[in-house]
C-alpha atoms as a PDB file:
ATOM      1  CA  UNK A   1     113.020  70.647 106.091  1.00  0.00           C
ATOM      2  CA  UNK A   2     109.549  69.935 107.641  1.00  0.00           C
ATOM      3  CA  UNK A   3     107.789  66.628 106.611  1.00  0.00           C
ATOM      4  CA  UNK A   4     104.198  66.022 106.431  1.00  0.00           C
ATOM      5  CA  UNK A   5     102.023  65.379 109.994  1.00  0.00           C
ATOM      6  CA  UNK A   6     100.156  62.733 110.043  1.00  0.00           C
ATOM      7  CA  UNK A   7      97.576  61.011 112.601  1.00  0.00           C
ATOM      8  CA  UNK A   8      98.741  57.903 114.677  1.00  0.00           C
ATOM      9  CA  UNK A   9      97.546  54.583 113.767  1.00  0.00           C
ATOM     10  CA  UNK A  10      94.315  53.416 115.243  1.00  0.00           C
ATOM     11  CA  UNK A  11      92.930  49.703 116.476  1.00  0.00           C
ATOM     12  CA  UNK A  12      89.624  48.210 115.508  1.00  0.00           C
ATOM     13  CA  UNK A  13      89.070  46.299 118.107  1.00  0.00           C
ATOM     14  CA  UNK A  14      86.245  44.623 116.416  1.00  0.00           C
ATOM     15  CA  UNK A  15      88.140  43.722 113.305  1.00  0.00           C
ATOM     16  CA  UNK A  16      91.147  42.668 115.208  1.00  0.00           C
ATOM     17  CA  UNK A  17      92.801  45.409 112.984  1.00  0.00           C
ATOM     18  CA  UNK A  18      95.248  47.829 113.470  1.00  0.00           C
ATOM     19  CA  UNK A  19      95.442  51.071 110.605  1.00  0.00           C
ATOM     20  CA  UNK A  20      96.816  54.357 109.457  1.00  0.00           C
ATOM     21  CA  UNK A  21      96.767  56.759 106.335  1.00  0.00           C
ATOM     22  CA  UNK A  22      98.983  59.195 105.912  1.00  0.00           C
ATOM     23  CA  UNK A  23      99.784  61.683 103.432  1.00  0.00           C
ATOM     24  CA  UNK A  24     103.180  61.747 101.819  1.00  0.00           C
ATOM     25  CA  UNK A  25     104.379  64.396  99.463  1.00  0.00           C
ATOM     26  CA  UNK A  26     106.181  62.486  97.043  1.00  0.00           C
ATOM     27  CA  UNK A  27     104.954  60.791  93.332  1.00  0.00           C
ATOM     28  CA  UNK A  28     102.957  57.574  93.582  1.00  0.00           C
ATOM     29  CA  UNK A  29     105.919  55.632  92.336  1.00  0.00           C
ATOM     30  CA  UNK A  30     108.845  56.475  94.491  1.00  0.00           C
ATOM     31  CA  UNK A  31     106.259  55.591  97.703  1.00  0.00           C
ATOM     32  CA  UNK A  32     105.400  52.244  95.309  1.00  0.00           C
ATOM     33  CA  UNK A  33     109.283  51.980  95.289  1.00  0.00           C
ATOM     34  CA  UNK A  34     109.582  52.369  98.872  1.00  0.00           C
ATOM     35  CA  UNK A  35     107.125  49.353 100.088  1.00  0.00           C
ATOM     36  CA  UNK A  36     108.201  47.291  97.830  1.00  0.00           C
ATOM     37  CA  UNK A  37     112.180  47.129  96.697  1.00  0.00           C
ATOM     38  CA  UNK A  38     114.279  45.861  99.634  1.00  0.00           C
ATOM     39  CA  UNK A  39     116.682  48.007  99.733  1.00  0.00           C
ATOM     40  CA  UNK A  40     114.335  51.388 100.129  1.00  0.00           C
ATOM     41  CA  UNK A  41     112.487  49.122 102.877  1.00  0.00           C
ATOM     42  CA  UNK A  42     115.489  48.669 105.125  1.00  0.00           C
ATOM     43  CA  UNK A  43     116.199  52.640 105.146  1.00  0.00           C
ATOM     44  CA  UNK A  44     112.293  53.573 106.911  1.00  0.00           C
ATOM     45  CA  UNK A  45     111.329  49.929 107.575  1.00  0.00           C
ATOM     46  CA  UNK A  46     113.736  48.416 109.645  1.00  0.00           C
ATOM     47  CA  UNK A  47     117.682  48.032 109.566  1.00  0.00           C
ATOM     48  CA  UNK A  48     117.792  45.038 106.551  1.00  0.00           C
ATOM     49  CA  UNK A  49     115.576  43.492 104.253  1.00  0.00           C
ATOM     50  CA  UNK A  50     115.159  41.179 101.783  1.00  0.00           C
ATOM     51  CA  UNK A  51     112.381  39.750  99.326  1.00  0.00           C
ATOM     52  CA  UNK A  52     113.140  36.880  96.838  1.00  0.00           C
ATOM     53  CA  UNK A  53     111.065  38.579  93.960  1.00  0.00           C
ATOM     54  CA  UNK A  54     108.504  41.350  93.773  1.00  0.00           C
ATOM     55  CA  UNK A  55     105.582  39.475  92.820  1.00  0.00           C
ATOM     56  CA  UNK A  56     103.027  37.281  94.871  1.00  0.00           C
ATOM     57  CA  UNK A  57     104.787  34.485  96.381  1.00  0.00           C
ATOM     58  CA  UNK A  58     107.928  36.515  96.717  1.00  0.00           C
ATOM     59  CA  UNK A  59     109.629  35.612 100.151  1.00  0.00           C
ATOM     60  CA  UNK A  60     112.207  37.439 102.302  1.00  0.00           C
ATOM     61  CA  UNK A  61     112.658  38.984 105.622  1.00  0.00           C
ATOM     62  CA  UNK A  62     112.997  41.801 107.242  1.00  0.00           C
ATOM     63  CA  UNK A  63     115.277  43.093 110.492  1.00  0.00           C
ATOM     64  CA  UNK A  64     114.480  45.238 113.359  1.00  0.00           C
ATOM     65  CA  UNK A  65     117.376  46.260 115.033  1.00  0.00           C
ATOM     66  CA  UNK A  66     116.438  45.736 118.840  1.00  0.00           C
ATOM     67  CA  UNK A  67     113.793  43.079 118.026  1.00  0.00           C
ATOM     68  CA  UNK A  68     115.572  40.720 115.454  1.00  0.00           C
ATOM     69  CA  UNK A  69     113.993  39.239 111.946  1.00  0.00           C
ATOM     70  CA  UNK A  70     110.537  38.624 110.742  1.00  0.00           C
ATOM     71  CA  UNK A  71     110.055  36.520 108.002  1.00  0.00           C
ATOM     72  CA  UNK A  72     107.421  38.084 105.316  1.00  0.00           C
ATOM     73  CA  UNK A  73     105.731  36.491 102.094  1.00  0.00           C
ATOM     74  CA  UNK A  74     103.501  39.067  99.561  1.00  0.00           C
ATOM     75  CA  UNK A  75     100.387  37.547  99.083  1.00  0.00           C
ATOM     76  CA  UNK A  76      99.228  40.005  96.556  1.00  0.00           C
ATOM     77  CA  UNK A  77     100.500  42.673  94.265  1.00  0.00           C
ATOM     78  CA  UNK A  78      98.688  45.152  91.803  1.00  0.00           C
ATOM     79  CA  UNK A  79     101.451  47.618  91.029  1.00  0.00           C
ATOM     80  CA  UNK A  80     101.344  50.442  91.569  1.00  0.00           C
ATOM     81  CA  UNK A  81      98.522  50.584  94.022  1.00  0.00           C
ATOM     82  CA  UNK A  82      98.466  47.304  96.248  1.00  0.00           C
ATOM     83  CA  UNK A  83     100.963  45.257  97.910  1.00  0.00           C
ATOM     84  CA  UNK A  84     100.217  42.951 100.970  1.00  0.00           C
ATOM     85  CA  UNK A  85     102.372  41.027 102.873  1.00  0.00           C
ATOM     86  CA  UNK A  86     101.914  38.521 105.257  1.00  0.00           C
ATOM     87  CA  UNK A  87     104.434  38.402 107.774  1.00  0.00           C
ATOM     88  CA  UNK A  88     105.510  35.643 110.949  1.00  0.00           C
ATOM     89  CA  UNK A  89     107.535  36.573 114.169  1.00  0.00           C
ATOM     90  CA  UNK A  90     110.544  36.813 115.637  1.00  0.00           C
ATOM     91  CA  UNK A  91     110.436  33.640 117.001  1.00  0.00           C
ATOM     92  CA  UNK A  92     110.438  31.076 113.656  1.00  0.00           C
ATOM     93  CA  UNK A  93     112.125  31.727 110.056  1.00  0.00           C
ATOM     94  CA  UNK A  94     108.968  30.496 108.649  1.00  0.00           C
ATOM     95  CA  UNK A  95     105.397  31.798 108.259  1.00  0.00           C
ATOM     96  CA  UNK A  96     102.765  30.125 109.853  1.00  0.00           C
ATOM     97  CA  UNK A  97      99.165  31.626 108.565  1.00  0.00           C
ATOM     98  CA  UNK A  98      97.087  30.193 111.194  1.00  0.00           C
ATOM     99  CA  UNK A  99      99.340  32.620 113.952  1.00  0.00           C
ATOM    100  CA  UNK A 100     100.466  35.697 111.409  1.00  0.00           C
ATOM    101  CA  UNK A 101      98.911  38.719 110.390  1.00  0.00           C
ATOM    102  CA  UNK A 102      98.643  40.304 106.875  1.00  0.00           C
ATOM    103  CA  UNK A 103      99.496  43.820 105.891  1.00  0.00           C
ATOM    104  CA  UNK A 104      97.636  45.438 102.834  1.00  0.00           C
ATOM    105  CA  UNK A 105      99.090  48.934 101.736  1.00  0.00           C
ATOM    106  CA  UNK A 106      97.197  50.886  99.176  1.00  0.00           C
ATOM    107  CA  UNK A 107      98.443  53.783  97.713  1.00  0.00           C
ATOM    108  CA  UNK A 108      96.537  56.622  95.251  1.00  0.00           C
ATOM    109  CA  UNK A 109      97.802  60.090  94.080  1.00  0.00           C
ATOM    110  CA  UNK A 110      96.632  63.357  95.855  1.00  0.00           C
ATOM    111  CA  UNK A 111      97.109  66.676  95.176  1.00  0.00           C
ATOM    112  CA  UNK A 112     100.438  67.215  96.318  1.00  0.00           C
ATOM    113  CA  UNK A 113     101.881  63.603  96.332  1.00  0.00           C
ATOM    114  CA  UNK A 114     100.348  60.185  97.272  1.00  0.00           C
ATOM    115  CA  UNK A 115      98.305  59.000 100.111  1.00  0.00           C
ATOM    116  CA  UNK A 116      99.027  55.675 101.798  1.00  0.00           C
ATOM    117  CA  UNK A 117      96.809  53.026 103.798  1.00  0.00           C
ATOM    118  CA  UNK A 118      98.201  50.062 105.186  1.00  0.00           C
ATOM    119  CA  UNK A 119      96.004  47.863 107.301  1.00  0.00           C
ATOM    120  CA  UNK A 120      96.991  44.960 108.900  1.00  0.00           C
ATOM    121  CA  UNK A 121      94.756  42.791 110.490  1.00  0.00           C
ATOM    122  CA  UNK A 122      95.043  38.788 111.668  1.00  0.00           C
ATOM    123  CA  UNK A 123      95.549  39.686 115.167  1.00  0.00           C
ATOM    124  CA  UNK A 124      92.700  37.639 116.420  1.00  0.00           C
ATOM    125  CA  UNK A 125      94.940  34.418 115.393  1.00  0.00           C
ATOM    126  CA  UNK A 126      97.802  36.384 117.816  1.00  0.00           C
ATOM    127  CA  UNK A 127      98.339  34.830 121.834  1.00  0.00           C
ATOM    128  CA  UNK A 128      97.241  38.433 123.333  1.00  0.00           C
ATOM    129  CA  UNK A 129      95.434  40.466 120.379  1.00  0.00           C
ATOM    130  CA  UNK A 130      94.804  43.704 122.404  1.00  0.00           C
ATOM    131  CA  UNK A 131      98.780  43.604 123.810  1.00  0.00           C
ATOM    132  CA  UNK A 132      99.719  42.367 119.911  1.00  0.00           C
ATOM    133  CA  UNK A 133      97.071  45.473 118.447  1.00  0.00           C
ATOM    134  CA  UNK A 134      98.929  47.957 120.669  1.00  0.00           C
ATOM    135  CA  UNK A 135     102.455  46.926 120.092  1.00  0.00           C
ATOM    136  CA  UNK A 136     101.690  47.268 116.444  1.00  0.00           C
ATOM    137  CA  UNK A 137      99.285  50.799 116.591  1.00  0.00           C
ATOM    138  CA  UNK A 138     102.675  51.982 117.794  1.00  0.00           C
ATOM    139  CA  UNK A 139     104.797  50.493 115.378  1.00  0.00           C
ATOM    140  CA  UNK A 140     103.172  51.681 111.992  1.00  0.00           C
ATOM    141  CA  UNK A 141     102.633  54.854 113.825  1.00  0.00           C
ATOM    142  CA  UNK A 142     106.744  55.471 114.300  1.00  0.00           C
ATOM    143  CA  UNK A 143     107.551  53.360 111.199  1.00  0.00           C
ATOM    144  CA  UNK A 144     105.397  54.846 108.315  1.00  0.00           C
ATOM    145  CA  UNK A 145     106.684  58.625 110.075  1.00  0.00           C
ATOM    146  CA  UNK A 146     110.340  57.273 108.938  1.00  0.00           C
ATOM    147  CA  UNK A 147     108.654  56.106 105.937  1.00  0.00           C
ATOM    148  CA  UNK A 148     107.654  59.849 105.103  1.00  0.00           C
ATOM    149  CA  UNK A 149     110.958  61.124 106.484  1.00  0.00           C
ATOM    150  CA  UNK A 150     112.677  59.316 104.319  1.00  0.00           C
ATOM    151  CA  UNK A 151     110.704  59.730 101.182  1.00  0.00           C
ATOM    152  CA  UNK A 152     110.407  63.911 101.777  1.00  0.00           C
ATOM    153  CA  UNK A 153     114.132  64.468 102.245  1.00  0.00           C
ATOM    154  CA  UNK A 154     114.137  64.834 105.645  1.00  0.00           C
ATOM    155  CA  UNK A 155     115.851  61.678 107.159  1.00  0.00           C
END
C-alpha cells in the first residue's frame, strides 16, 4: 500500500519557526487520536510516551529511541482541531519556557481525509537556532511521514 507524499518541512528563519502540512487520508478524528492519546503517539512519534491528562496542563514525556526523553506539557487544546505542546530537552525532566519551543498542530477535513499543520516555533530562545531549526526541519519531516504511515495502513 502507497501512502500519501508530502513536502518536507520548511524553516522561517525570520520567525525562528520550523513547519509542515501534510495531507493524510484518514478521518479528522483518528489523526486527532493520533497527536493526542499516548499510546498512538509512541507508534509514529517516538518509541514511548506518556501525558498525565489530555487537557491543557496535561504533562508527560515522550522517548526517542537513539536520543532519550523529552519532557512535554499541552498548553492548549480545542478538540478536535488544536493541540499544542510545549516541550524541554533531553537534557532536564522539566520544562523550562524561557529555553523550549512550542508545537501547535491544527488539523481540518479535506476531501479525502484531513490535513495537518504543526508549527513549532521558540527556537530563538534555543543555544544555536539555525543548527536547532535544522535538526528539527528534519525531524517533523521523517516523523509526521511515520505519522501518515501509520495512520494509512502502511507501517
Amino acid at each position: 500500500m502507497s501512502v500519501t507524499a508530502n513536502p518536507p518541512a520548511t524553516i522561517d528563519p525570520e520567525a525562528f519557526s520550523v513547519s509542515r502540512t501534510i495531507t493524510i487520508a484518514a478521518p479528522l478524528e483518528k489523526v486527532w487520536a493520533a497527536i493526542t492519546e499516548p499510546e498512538h503517539i509512541a507508534k509514529w512519534a517516538g518509541s514511548e510516551a506518556s501525558i498525565s491528562a489530555i487537557e491543557a496542563g496535561g504533562t508527560g514525556v515522550w522517548t526517542f529511541e537513539g536520543y532519550g526523553s523529552v519532557p512535554v506539557a499541552i498548553e492548549e487544546l480545542d478538540p478536535p482541531r488544536t493541540v499544542a505542546y510545549r516541550w524541554g530537552n533531553m537534557d532536564s525532566p522539566t520544562i523550562d519556557p524561557v529555553v523550549s519551543t512550542v508545537f501547535r498542530f491544527t488539523l481540518a477535513a479535506v476531501d479525502g481525509g484531513t490535513q495537518l499543520t504543526v508549527v513549532e516555533s521558540g527556537f530563538e530562545n534555543l543555544a544555536d537556532p539555525p543548527a536547532r531549526m535544522a535538526d528539527n526541519r528534519e525531524g517533523w519531516t521523517s516523523e509526521l511521514d511515520e505519522l501518515v504511515a501509520y495512520l494509512e495502513g502502511a507501517s
